[in-house]
Protein backbone atom coordinates (compact mmCIF):
# COMPACT_ATOMS: atom_id res chain seq x y z
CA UNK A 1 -22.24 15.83 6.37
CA UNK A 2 -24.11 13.18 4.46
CA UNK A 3 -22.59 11.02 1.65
CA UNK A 4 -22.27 11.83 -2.06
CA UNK A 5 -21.18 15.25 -1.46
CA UNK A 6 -19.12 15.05 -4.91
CA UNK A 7 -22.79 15.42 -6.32
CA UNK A 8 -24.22 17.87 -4.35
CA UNK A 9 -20.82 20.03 -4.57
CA UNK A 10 -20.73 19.77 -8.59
CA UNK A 11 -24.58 20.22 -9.29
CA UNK A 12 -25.13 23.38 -7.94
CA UNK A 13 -24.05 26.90 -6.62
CA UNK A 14 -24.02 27.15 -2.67
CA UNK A 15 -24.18 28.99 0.47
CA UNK A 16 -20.07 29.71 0.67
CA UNK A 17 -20.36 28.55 4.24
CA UNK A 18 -21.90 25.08 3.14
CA UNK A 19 -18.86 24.76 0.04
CA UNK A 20 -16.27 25.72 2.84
CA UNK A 21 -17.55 22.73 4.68
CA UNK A 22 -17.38 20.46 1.95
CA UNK A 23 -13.51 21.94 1.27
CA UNK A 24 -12.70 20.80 5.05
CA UNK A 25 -13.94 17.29 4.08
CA UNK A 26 -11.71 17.30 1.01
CA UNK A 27 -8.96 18.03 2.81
CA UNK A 28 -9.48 15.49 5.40
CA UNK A 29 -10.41 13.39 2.86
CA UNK A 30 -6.83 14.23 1.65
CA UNK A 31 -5.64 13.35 5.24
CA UNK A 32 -7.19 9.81 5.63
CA UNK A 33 -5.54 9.01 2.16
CA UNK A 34 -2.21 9.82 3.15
CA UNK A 35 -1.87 8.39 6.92
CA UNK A 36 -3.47 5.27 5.23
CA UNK A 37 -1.20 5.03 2.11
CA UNK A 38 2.51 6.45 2.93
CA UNK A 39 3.83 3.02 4.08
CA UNK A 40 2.99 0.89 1.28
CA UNK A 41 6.26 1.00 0.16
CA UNK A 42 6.72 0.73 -4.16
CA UNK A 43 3.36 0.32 -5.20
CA UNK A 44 1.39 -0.32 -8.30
CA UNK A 45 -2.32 0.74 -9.63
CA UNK A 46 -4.14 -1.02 -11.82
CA UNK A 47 -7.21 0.77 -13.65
CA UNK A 48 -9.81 -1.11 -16.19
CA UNK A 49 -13.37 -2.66 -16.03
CA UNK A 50 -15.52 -3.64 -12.71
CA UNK A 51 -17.40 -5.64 -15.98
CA UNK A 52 -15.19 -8.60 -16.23
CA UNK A 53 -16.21 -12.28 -14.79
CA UNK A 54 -13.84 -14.67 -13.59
CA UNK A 55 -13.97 -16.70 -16.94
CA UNK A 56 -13.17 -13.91 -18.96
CA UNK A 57 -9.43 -13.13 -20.39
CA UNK A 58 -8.82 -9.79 -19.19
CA UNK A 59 -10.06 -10.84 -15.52
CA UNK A 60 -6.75 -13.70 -16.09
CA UNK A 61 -4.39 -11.26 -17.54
CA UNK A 62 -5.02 -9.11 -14.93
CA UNK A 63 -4.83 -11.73 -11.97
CA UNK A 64 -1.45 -12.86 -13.53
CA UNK A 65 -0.57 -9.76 -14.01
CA UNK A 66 -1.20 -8.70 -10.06
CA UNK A 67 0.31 -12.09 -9.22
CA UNK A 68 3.81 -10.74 -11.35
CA UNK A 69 3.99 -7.62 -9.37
CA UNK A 70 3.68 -9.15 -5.68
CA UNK A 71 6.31 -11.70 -7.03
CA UNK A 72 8.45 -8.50 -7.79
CA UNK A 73 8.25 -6.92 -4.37
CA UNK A 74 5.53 -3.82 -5.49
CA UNK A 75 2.14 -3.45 -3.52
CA UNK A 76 -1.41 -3.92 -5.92
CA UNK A 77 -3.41 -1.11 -5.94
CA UNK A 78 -7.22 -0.65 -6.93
CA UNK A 79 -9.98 0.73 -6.64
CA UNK A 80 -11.09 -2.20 -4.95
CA UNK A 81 -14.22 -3.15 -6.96
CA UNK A 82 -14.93 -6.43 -9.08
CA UNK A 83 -13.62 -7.18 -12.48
CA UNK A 84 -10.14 -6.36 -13.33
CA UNK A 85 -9.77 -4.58 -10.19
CA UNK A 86 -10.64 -7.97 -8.15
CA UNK A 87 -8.69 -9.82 -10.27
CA UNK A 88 -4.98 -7.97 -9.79
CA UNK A 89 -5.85 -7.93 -6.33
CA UNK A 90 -6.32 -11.53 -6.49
CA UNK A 91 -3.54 -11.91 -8.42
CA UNK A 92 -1.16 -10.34 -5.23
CA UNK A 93 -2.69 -12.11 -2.56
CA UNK A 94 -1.91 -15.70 -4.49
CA UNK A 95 1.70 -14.43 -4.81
CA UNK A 96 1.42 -13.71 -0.61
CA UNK A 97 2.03 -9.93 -1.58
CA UNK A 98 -0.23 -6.82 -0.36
CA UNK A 99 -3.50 -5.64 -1.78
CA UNK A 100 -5.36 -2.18 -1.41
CA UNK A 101 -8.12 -1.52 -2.78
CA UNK A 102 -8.81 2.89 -2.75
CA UNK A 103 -12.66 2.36 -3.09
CA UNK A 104 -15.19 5.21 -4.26
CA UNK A 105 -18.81 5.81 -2.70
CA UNK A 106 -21.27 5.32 -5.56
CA UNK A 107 -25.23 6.03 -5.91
CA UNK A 108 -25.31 2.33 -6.29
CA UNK A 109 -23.06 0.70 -4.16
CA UNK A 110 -20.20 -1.42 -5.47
CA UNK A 111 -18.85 -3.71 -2.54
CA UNK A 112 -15.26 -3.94 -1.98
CA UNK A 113 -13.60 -7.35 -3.58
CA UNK A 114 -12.81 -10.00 -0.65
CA UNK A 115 -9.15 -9.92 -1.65
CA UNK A 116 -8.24 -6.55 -0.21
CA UNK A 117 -5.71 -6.46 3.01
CA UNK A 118 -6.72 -2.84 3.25
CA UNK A 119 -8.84 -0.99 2.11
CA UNK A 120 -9.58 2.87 1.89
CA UNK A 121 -12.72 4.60 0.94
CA UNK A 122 -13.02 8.15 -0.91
CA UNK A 123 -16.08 10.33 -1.35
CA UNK A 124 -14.26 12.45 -4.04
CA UNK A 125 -12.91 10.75 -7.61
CA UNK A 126 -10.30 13.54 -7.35
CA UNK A 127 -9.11 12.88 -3.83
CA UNK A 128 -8.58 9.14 -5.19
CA UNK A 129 -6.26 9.84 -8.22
CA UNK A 130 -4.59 12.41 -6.63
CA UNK A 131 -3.57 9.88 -3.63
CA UNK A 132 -2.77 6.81 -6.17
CA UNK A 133 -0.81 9.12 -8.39
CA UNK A 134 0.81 10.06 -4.83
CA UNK A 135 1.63 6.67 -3.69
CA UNK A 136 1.99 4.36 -6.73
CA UNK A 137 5.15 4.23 -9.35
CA UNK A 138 3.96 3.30 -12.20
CA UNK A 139 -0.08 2.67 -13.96
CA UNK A 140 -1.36 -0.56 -15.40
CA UNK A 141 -4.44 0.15 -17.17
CA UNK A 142 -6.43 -2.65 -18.31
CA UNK A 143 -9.60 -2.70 -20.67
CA UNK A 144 -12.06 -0.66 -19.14
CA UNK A 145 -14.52 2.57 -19.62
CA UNK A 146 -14.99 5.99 -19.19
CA UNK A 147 -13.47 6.01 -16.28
CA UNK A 148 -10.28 3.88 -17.17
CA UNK A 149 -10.17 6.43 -19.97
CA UNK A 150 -9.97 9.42 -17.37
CA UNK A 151 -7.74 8.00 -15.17
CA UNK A 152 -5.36 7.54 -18.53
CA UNK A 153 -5.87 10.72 -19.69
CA UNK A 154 -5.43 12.69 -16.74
CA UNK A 155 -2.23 11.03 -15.72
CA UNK A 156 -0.88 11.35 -19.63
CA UNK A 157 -2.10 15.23 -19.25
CA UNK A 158 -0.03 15.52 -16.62
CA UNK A 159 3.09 14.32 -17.75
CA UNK A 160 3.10 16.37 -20.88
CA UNK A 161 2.40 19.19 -18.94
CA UNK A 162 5.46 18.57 -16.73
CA UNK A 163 3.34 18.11 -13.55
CA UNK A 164 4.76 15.37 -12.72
CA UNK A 165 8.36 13.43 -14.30
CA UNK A 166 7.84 10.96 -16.30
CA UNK A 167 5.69 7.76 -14.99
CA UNK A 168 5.28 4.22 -16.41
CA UNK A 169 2.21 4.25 -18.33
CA UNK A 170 1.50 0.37 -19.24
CA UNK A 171 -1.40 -0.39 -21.55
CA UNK A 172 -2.15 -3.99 -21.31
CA UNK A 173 -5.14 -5.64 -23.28
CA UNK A 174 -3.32 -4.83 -27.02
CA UNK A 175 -6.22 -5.61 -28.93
CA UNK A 176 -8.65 -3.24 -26.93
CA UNK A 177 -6.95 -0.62 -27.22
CA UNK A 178 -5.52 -0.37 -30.78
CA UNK A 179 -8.18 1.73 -31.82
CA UNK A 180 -7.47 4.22 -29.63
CA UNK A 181 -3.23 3.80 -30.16
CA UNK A 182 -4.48 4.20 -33.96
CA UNK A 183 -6.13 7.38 -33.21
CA UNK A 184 -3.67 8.75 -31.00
CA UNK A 185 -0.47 8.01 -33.55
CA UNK A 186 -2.53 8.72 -36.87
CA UNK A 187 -4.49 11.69 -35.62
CA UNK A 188 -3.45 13.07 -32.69
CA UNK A 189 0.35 12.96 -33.68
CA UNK A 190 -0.40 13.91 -37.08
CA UNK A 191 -2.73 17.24 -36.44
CA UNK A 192 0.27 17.93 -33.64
CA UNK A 193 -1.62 17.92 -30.48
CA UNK A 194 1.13 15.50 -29.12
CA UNK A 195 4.57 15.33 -30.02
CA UNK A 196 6.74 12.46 -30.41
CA UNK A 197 8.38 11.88 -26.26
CA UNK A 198 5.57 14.00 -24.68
CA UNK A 199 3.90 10.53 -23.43
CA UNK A 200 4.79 7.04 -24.17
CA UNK A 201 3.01 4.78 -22.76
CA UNK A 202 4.28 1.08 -23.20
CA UNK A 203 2.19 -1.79 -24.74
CA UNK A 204 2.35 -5.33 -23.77
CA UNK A 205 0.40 -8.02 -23.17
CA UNK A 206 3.07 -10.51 -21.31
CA UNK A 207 2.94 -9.94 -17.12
CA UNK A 208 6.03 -10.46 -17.37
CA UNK A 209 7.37 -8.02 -19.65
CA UNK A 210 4.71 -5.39 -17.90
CA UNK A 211 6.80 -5.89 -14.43
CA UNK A 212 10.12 -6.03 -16.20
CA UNK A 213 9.51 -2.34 -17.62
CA UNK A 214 8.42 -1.03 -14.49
CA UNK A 215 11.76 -2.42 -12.63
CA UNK A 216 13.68 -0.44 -15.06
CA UNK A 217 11.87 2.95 -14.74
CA UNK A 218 11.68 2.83 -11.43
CA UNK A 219 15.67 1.76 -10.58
CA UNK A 220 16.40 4.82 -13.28
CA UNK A 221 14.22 7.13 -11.34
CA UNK A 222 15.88 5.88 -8.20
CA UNK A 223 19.43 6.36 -9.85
């Protein structure tokens, strides 16, 4: 089977024999992810932007920021492309810690940053989350796009669903995202699509203060 088969699979209605293929590839997509991932150990993702160059502040906050986690024992996770995800895995490898990126065929192709020590590629966006939900113990989610946006949303939807306990959510990049925080506490909250405990994410800029909150969860979790 050729490549971009999350494409082909979504765009149309198929011969059931041809979407029963694609459903074995998912699940050895599912597979690969797993015998790749389950040692990592405690493990971190970081979402945001593949838009940010080296001189820019995010790309810094988010190299310190991968640099803080290594220093704290946790495996950086990606997706493996430039920008923010380049930086954090940066960050680990100047600490001496491990890198992944969890990269994602494109129809243009986004090369893996140079700073991954391994590095896993997924045909299917929800073969990825579902394996760095899997593996990682808390989120970091940097300025980013649509994408950064889905990956937040679909991990908060989860959570106030009960899929899953509750997970360190860390928004980082305060400024960015206060529109959104606005529109979440002053509309969301007050229309009562989400109540007060259902998610709380936690907002800091400071690396520091980022890995310090993950610690905690996780040693309560571990309790």
């Amino acid at each position: 089977m050729g490549r971009m088969t999350e494409r082909e699979f979504l765009s149309r209605s198929d011969d059931l024999l041809v979407d029963f293929d694609r459903a074995v590839h998912m699940f050895n997509e599912f597979v690969t992810g797993c015998r790749a991932l389950f040692d990592l150990g405690p493990a971190v993702t970081i979402f945001g932007s593949a838009r940010f160059d080296e001189d820019h502040r995010y790309y810094q906050l988010a190299r310190d920021t991968g640099r803080a986690l290594a220093e704290a024992g946790f495996t950086v996770i990606t997706g493996g492309g430039p920008g923010i995800m380049e930086a954090a895995n940066r960050g680990a490898k100047d600490a001496g810690g491990v890198s992944v990126g969890c990269t994602i065929v494109l129809p243009e192709e986004q090369e893996p940053n140079p700073y991954l020590d391994r590095e896993i590629e997924f045909d299917y966006f929800f073969v990825r989350k579902v394996m760095l939900l899997k593996y990682s113990r808390a989120f970091i989610c940097m300025p980013g796009g649509v994408g950064t946006l889905d990956e937040i949303f679909e991990t908060g939807t989860l959570i106030q669903t009960g899929k899953v306990p509750a997970f360190p959510i860390v928004v980082m990049g305060y400024e960015f995202w206060e529109p959104l925080r606005a529109f979440l506490r002053g509309t969301m909250f007050k229309e009562g699509t989400i109540t007060e405990g259902e998610v709380t994410p936690f907002y800091t800029d400071l690396p520091a203060e980022a890995v310090a909150h993950i610690q905690e969860a996780v040693t309560a979790s571990d309790a």
